[in-house]
C-alpha atoms as a PDB file:
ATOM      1  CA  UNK A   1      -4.996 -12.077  20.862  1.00  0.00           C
ATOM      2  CA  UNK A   2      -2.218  -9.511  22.196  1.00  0.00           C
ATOM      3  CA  UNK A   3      -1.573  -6.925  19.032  1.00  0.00           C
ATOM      4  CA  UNK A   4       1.822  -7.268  19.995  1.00  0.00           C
ATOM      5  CA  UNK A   5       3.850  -7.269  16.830  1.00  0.00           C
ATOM      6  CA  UNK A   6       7.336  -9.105  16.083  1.00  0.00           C
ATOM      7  CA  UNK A   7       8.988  -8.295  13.010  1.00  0.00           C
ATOM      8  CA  UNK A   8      11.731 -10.699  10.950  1.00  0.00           C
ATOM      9  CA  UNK A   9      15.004 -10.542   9.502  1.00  0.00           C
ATOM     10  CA  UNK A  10      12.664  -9.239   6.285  1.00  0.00           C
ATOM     11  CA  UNK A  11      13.403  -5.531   7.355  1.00  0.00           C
ATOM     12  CA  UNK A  12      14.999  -3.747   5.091  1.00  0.00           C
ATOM     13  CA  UNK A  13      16.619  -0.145   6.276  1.00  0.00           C
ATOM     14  CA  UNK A  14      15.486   2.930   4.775  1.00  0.00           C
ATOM     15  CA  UNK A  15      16.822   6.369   5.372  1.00  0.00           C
ATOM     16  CA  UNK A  16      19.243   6.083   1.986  1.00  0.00           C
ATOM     17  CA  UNK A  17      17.285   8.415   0.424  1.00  0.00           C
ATOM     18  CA  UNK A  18      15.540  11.588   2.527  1.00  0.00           C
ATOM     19  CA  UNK A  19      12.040  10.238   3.221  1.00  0.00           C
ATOM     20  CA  UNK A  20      11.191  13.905   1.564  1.00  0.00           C
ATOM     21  CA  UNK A  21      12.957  13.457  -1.673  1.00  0.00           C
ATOM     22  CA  UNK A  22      10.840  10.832  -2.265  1.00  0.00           C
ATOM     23  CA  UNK A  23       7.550  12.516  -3.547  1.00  0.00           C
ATOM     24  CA  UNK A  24       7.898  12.528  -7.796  1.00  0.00           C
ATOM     25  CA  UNK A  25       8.731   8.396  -7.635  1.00  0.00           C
ATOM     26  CA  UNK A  26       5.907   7.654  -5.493  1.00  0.00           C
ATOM     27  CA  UNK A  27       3.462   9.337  -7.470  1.00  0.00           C
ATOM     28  CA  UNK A  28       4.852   7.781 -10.387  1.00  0.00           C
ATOM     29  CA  UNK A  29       4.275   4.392  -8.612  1.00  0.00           C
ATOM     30  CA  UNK A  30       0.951   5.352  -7.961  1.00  0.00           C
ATOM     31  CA  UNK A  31       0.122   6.093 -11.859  1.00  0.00           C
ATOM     32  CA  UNK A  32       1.816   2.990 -12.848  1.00  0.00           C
ATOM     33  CA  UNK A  33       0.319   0.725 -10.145  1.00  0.00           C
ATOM     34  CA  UNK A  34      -3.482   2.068 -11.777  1.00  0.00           C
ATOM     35  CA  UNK A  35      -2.794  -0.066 -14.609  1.00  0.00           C
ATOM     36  CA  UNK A  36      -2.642  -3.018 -12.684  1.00  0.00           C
ATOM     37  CA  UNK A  37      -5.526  -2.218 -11.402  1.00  0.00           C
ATOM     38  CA  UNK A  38      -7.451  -1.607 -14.587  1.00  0.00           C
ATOM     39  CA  UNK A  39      -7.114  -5.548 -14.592  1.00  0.00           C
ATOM     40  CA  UNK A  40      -8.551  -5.980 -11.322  1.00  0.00           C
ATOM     41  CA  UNK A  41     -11.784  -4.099 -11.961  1.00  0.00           C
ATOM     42  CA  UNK A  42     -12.082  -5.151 -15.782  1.00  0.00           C
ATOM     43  CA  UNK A  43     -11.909  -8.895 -14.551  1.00  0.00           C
ATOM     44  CA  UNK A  44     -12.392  -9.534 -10.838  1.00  0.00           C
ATOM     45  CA  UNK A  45     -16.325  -9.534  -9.268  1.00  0.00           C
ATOM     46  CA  UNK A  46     -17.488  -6.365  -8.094  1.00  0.00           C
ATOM     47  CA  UNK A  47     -17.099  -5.578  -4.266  1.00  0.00           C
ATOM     48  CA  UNK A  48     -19.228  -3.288  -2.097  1.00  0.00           C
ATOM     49  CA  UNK A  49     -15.733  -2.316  -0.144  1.00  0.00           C
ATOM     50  CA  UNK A  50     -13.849  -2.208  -3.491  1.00  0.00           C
ATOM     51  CA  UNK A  51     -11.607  -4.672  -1.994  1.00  0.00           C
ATOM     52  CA  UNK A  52     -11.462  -6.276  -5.845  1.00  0.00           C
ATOM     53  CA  UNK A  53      -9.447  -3.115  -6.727  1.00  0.00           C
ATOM     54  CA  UNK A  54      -7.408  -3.535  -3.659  1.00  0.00           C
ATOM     55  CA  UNK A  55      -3.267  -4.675  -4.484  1.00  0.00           C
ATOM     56  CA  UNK A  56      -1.272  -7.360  -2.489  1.00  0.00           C
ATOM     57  CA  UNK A  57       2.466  -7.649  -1.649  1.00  0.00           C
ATOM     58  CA  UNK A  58       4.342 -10.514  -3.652  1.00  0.00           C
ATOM     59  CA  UNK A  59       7.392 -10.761  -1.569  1.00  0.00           C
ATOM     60  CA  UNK A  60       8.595 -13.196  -4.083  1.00  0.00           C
ATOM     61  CA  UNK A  61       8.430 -10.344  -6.908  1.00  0.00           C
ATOM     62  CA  UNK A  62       9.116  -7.301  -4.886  1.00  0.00           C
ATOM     63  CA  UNK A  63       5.764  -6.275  -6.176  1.00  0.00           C
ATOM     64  CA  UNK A  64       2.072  -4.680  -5.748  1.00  0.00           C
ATOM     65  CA  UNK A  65      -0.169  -7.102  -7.608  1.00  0.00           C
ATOM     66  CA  UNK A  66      -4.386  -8.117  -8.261  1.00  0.00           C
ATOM     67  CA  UNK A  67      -6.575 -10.630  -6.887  1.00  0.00           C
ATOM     68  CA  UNK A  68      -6.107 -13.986  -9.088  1.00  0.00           C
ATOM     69  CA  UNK A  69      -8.044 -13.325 -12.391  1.00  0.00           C
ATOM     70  CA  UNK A  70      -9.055 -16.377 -14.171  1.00  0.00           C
ATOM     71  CA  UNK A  71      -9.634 -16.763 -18.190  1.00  0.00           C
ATOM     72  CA  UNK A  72      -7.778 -19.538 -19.808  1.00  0.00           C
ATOM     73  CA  UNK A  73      -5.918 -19.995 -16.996  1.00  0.00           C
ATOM     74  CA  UNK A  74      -4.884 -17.890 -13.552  1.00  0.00           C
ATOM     75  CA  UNK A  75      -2.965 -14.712 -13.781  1.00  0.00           C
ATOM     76  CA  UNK A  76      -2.513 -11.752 -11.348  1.00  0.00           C
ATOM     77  CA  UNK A  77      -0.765  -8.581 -12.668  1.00  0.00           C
ATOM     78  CA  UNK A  78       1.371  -6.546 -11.082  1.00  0.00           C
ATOM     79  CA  UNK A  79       3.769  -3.577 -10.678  1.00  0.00           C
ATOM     80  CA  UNK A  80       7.280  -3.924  -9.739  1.00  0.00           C
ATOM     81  CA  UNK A  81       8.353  -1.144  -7.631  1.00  0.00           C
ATOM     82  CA  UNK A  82      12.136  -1.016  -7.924  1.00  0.00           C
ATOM     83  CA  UNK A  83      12.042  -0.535 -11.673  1.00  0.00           C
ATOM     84  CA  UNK A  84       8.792   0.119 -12.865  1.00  0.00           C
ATOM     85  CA  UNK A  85       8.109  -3.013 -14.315  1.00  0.00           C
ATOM     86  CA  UNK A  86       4.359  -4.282 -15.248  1.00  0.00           C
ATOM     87  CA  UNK A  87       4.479  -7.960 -14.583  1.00  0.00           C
ATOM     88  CA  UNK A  88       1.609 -11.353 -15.007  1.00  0.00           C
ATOM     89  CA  UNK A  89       2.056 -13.623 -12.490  1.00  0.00           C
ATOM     90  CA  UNK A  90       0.494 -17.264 -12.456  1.00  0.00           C
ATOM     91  CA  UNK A  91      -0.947 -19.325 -10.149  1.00  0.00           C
ATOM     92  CA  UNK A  92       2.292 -20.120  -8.661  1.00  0.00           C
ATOM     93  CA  UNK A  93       3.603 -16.273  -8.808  1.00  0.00           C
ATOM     94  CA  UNK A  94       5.842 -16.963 -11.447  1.00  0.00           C
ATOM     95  CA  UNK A  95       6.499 -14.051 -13.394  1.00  0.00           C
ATOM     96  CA  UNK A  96       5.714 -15.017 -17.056  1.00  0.00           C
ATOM     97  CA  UNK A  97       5.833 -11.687 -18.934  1.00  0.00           C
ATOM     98  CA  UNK A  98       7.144  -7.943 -17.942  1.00  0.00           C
ATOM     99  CA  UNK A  99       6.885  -4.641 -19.306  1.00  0.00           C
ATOM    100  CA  UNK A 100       9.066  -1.664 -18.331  1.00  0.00           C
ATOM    101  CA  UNK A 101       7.616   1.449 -18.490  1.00  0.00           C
ATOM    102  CA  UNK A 102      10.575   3.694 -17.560  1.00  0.00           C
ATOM    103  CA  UNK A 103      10.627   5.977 -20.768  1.00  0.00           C
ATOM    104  CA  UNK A 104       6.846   4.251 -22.035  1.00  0.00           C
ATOM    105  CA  UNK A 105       4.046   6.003 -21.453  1.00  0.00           C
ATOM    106  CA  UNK A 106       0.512   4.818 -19.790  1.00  0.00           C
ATOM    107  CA  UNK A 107      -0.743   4.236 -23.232  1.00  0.00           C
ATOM    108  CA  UNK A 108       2.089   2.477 -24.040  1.00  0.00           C
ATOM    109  CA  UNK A 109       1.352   0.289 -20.743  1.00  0.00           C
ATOM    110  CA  UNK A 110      -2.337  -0.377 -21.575  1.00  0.00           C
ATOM    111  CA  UNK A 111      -1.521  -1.481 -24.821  1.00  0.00           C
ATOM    112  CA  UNK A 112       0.663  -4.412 -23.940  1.00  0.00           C
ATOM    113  CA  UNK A 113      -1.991  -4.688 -20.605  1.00  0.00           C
ATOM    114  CA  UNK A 114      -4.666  -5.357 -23.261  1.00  0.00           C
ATOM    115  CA  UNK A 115      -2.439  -7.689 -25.237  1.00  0.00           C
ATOM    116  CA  UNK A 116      -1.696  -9.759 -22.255  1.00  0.00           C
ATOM    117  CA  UNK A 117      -5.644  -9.793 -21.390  1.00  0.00           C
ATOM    118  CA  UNK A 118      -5.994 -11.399 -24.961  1.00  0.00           C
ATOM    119  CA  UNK A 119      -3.381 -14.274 -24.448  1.00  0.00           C
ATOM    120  CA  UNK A 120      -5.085 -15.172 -20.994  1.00  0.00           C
ATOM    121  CA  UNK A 121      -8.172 -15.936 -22.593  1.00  0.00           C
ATOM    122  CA  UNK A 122      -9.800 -12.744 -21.415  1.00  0.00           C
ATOM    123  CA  UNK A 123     -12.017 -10.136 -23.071  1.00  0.00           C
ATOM    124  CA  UNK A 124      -9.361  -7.854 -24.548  1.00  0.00           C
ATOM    125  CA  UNK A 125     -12.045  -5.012 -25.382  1.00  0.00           C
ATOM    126  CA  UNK A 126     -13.465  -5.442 -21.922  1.00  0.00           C
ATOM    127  CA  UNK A 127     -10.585  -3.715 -20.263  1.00  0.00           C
ATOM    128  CA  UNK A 128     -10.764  -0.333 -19.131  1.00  0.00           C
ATOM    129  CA  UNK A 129      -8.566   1.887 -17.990  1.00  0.00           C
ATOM    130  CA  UNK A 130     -11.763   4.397 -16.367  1.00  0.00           C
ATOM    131  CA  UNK A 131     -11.452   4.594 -12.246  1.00  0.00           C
ATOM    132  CA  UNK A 132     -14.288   5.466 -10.097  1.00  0.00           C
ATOM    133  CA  UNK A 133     -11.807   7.632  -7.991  1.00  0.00           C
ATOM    134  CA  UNK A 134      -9.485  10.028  -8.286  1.00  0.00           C
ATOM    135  CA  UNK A 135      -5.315  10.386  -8.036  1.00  0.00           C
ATOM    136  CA  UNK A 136      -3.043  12.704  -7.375  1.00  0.00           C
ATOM    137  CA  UNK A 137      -2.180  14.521 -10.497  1.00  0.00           C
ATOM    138  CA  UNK A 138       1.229  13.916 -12.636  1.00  0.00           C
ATOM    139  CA  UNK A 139       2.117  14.786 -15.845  1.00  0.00           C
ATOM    140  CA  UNK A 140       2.486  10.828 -16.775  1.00  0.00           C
ATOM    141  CA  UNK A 141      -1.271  10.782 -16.941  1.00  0.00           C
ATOM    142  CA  UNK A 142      -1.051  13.389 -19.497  1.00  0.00           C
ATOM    143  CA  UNK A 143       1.528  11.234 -21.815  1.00  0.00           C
ATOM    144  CA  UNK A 144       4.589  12.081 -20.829  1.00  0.00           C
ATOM    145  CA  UNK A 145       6.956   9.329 -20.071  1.00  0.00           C
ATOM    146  CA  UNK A 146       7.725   7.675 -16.749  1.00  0.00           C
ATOM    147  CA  UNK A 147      11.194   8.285 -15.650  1.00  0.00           C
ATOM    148  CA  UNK A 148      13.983   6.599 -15.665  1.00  0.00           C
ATOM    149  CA  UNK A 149      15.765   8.349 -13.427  1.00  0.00           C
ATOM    150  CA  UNK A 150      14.215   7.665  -9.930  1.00  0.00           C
ATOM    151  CA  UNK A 151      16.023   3.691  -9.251  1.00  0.00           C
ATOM    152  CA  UNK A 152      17.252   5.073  -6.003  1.00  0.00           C
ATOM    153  CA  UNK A 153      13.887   6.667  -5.168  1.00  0.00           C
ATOM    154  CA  UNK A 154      12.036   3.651  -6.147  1.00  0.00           C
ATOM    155  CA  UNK A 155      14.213   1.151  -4.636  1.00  0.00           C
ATOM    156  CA  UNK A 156      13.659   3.228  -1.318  1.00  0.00           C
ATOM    157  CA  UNK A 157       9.824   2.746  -1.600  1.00  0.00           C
ATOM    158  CA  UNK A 158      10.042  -0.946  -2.201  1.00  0.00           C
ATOM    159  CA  UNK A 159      12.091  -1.044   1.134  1.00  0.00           C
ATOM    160  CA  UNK A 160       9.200   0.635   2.861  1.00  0.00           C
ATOM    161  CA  UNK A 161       6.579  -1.471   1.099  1.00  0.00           C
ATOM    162  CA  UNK A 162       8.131  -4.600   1.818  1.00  0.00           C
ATOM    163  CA  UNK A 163       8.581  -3.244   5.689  1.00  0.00           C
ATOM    164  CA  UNK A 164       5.209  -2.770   6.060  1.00  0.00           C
ATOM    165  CA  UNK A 165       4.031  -5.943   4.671  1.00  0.00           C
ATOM    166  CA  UNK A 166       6.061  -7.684   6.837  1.00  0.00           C
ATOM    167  CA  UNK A 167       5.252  -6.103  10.192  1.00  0.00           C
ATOM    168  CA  UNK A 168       1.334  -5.731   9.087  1.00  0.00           C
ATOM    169  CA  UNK A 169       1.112  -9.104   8.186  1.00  0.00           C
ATOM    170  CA  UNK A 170       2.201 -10.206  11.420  1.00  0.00           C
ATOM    171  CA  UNK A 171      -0.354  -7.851  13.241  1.00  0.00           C
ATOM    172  CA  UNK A 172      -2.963  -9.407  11.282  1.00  0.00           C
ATOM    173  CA  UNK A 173      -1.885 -13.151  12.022  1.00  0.00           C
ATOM    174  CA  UNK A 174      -1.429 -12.055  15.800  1.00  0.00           C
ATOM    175  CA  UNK A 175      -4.735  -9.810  16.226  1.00  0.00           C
ATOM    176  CA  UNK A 176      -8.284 -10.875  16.044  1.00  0.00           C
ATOM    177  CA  UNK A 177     -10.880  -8.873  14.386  1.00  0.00           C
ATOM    178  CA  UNK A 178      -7.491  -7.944  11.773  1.00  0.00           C
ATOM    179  CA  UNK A 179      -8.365  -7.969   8.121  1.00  0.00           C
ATOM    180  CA  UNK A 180      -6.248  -9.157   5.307  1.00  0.00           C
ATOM    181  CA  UNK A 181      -3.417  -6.696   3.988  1.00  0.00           C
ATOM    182  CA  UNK A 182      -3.857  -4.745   1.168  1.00  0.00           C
ATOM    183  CA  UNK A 183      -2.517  -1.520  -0.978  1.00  0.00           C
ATOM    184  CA  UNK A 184      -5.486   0.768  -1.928  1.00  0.00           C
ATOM    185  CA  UNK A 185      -5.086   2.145  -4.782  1.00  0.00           C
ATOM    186  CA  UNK A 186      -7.165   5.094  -4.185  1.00  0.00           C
ATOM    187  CA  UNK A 187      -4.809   6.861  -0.978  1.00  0.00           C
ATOM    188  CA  UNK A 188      -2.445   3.933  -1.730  1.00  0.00           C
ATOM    189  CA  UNK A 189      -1.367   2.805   1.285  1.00  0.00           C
ATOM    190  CA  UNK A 190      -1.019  -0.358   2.581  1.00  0.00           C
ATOM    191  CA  UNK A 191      -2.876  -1.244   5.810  1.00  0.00           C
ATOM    192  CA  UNK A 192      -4.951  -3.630   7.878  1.00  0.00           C
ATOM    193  CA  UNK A 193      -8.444  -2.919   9.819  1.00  0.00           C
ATOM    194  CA  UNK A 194      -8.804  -4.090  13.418  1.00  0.00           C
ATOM    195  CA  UNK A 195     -12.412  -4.628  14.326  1.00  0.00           C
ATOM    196  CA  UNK A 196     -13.638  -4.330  17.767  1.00  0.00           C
ATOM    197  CA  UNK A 197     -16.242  -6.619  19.030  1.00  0.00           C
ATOM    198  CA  UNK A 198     -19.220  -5.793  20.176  1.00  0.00           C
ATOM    199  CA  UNK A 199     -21.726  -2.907  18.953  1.00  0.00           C
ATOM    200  CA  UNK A 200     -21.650  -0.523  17.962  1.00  0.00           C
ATOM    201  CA  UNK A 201     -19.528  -0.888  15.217  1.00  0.00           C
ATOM    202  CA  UNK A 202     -15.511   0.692  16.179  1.00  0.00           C
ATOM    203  CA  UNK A 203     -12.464  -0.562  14.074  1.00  0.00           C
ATOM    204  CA  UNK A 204      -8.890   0.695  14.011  1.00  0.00           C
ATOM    205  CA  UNK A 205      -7.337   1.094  10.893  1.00  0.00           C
ATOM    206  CA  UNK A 206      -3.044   0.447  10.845  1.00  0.00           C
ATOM    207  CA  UNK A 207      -1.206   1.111   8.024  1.00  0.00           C
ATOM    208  CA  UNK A 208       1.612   3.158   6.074  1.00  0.00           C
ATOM    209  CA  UNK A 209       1.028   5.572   3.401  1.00  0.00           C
ATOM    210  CA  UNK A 210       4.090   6.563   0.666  1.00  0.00           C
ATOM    211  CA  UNK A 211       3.341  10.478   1.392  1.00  0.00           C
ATOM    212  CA  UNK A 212       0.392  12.254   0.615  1.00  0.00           C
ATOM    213  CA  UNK A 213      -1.579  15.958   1.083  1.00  0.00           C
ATOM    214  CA  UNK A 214      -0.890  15.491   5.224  1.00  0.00           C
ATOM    215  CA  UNK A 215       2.817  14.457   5.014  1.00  0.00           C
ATOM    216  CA  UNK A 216       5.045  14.533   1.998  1.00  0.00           C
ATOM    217  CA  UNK A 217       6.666  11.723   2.890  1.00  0.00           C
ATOM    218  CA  UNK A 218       6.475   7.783   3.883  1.00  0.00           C
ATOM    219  CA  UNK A 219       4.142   7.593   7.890  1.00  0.00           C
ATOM    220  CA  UNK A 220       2.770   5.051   9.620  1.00  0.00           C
ATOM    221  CA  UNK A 221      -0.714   5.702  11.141  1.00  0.00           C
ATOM    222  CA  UNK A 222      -3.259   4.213  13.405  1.00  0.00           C
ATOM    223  CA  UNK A 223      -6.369   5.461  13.701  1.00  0.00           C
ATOM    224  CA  UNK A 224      -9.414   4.907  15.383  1.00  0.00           C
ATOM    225  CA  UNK A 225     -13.270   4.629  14.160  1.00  0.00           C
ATOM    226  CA  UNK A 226     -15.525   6.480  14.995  1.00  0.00           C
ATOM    227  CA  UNK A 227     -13.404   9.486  16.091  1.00  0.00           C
ATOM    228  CA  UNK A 228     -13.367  10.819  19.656  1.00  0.00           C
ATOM    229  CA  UNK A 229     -13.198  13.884  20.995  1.00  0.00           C
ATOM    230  CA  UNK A 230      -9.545  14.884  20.843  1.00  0.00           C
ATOM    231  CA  UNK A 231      -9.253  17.144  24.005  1.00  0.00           C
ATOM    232  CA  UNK A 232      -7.491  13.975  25.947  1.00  0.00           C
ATOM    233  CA  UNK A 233      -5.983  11.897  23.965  1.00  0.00           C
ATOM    234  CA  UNK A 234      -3.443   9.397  25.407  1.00  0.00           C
ATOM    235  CA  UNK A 235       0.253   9.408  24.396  1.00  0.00           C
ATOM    236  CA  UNK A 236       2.165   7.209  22.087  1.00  0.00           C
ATOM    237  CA  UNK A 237       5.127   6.059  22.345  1.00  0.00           C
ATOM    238  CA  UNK A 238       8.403   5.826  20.081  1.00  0.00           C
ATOM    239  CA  UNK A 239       8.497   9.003  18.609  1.00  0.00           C
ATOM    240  CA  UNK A 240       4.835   9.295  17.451  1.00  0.00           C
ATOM    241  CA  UNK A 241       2.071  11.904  17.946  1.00  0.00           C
ATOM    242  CA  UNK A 242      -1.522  12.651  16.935  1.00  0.00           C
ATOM    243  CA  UNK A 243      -2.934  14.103  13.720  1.00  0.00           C
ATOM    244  CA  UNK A 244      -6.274  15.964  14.030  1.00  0.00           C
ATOM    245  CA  UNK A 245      -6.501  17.809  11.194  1.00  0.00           C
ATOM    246  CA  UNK A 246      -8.914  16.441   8.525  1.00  0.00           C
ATOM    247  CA  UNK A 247      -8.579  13.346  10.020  1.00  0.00           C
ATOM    248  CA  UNK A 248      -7.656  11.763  13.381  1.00  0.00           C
ATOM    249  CA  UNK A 249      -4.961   9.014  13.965  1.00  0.00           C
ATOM    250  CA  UNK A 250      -1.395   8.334  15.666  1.00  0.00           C
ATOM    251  CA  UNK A 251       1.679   8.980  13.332  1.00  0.00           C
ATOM    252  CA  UNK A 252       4.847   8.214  13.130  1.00  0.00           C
ATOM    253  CA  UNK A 253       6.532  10.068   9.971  1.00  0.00           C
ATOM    254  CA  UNK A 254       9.959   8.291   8.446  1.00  0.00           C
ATOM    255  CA  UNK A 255      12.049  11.308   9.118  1.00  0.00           C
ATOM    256  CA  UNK A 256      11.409  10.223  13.250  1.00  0.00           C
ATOM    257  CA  UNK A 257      12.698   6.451  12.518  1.00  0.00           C
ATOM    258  CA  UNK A 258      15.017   6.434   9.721  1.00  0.00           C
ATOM    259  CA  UNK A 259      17.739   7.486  12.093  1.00  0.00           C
ATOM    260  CA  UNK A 260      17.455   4.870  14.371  1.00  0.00           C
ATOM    261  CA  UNK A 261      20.051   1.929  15.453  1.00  0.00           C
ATOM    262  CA  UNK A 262      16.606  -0.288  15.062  1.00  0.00           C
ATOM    263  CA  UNK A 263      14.009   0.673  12.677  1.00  0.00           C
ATOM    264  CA  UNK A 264      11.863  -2.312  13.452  1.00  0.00           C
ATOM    265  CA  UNK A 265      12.214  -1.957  17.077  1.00  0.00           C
ATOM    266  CA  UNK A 266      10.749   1.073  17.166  1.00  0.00           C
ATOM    267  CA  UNK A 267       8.441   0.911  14.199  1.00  0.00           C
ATOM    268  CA  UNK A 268       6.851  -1.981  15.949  1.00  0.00           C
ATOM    269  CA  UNK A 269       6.867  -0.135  19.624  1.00  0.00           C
ATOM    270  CA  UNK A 270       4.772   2.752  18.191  1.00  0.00           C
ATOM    271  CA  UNK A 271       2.204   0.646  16.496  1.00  0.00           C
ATOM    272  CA  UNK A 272       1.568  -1.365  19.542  1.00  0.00           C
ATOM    273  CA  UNK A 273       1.677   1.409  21.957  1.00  0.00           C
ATOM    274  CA  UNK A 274      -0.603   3.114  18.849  1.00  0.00           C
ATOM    275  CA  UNK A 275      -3.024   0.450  18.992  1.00  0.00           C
ATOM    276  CA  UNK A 276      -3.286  -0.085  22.254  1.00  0.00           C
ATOM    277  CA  UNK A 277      -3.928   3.815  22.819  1.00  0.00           C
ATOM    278  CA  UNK A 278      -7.227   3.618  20.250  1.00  0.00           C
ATOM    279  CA  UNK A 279      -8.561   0.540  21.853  1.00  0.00           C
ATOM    280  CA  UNK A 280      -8.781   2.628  25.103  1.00  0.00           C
ATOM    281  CA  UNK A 281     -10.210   5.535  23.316  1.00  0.00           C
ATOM    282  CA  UNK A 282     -12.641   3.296  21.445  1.00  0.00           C
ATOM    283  CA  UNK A 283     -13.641   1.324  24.680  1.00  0.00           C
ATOM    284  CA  UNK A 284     -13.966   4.245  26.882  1.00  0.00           C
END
């Protein structure tokens, strides 16, 4: 199938608040969403891709959320970007309990986590809040409080989030060889993995990180696997370029699309013309 994408009405602009400005909220995010996923690998079947740790869009919510996790019954929980708001879900994504952890700490968070692990019929003592990976650092995982003070910031992220669900999910539906969507918590970024048929084994991975080491602020990428050799690489289109430092992949930052009449338009045009550039790399 054509890895054309279309994206819906669903698109939400961003640009409100500078794509740089936008650093302290997402790692905030990022600390709050690993409490979520202390649920995920208390509860949920060990993986050999660590996709059990991996986080899914709720549209519904406006939130990150687990895998189902059954005890008594089915719950997922999640994090709420645009407020910082731990949630359970049930079976039918109704959100049954919350817990705001603007001005709470992370031990505040685990404590009502374990709580609601106790009321679902799970192993309260079982949970743990240990990771086999690391974060960026923040002084929230030192006990200081989460902040109240970044709705705008937050708000902005849950635009992008909910952006890139939208358009990746289509890709997926659209591509064969496209994996489900998820939010790894490790980088946390949200992305899908394209793989080629054929051996040996090439994939391309598509997806949009919050900011991180590379770019301190929200970019899409595209990247292909294995890497080639980067002395003739073929352009991309709509305002994106290659990264080959530390890692190799087409980019498009925020600060190239926030300003334009049509986000989506040419969000969409650079993934395709992204994808379509690895594929010949990959196939060469």
């Amino acid at each position: 199938m054509s890895a054309s994408v279309v994206v819906d009405s669903r698109w939400k602009r961003v640009g409100g608040v500078s794509p740089t400005a936008l650093s302290d909220a997402r790692l905030q995010l990022h600390h709050a969403a690993q409490i979520a996923v202390s649920a995920a690998i208390s509860y949920l079947p060990k993986r050999s891709d660590d996709s059990h740790t991996a986080l899914t869009w709720i549209a519904s919510a406006g939130a990150l959320a687990t895998e189902p996790i059954t005890g008594a019954g089915t719950v997922r929980i999640g994090v709420r970007l645009q407020d910082l708001t731990l949630l359970v879900l049930d079976g039918e994504l109704r959100v049954t309990d919350s817990f705001a952890v603007a001005n709470r700490t992370v031990a505040d968070a685990n404590t009502w986590l374990r709580g609601r692990a106790a009321e679902a019929g799970l192993d309260a003592e079982g949970l743990t809040s240990g990771k086999h990976y690391t974060i960026p650092e923040h002084a929230v995982a030192r006990g200081a409080a989460f902040s109240a003070r970044t709705a705008s910031e937050l708000a902005e992220l849950a635009g992008y989030w909910s952006n890139a669900a939208t358009l990746l999910e289509e890709l997926a539906r659209d591509t064969r060889g496209a994996s489900a969507v998820r939010t790894w918590p490790h980088h946390f970024d949200i992305a899908t993995l394209i793989e080629l048929t054929g051996a040996p084994r090439r994939t391309i991975g598509v997806g949009q990180s919050p900011g991180d080491d590379s770019y301190a602020e929200p970019y899409w990428y595209v990247g292909p696997y294995p890497y080639p050799a980067t002395g003739d690489l073929p352009p991309v289109a709509a305002g994106g370029h290659w990264h080959t430092t530390g890692w190799l992949g087409a980019v498009l930052p925020a600060i190239a699309y926030v300003g334009s009449a049509d986000q989506r338009a040419q969000v969409a045009a650079f993934v395709e013309s992204a994808v379509a550039a690895c594929r010949r790399l990959l196939e060469a």
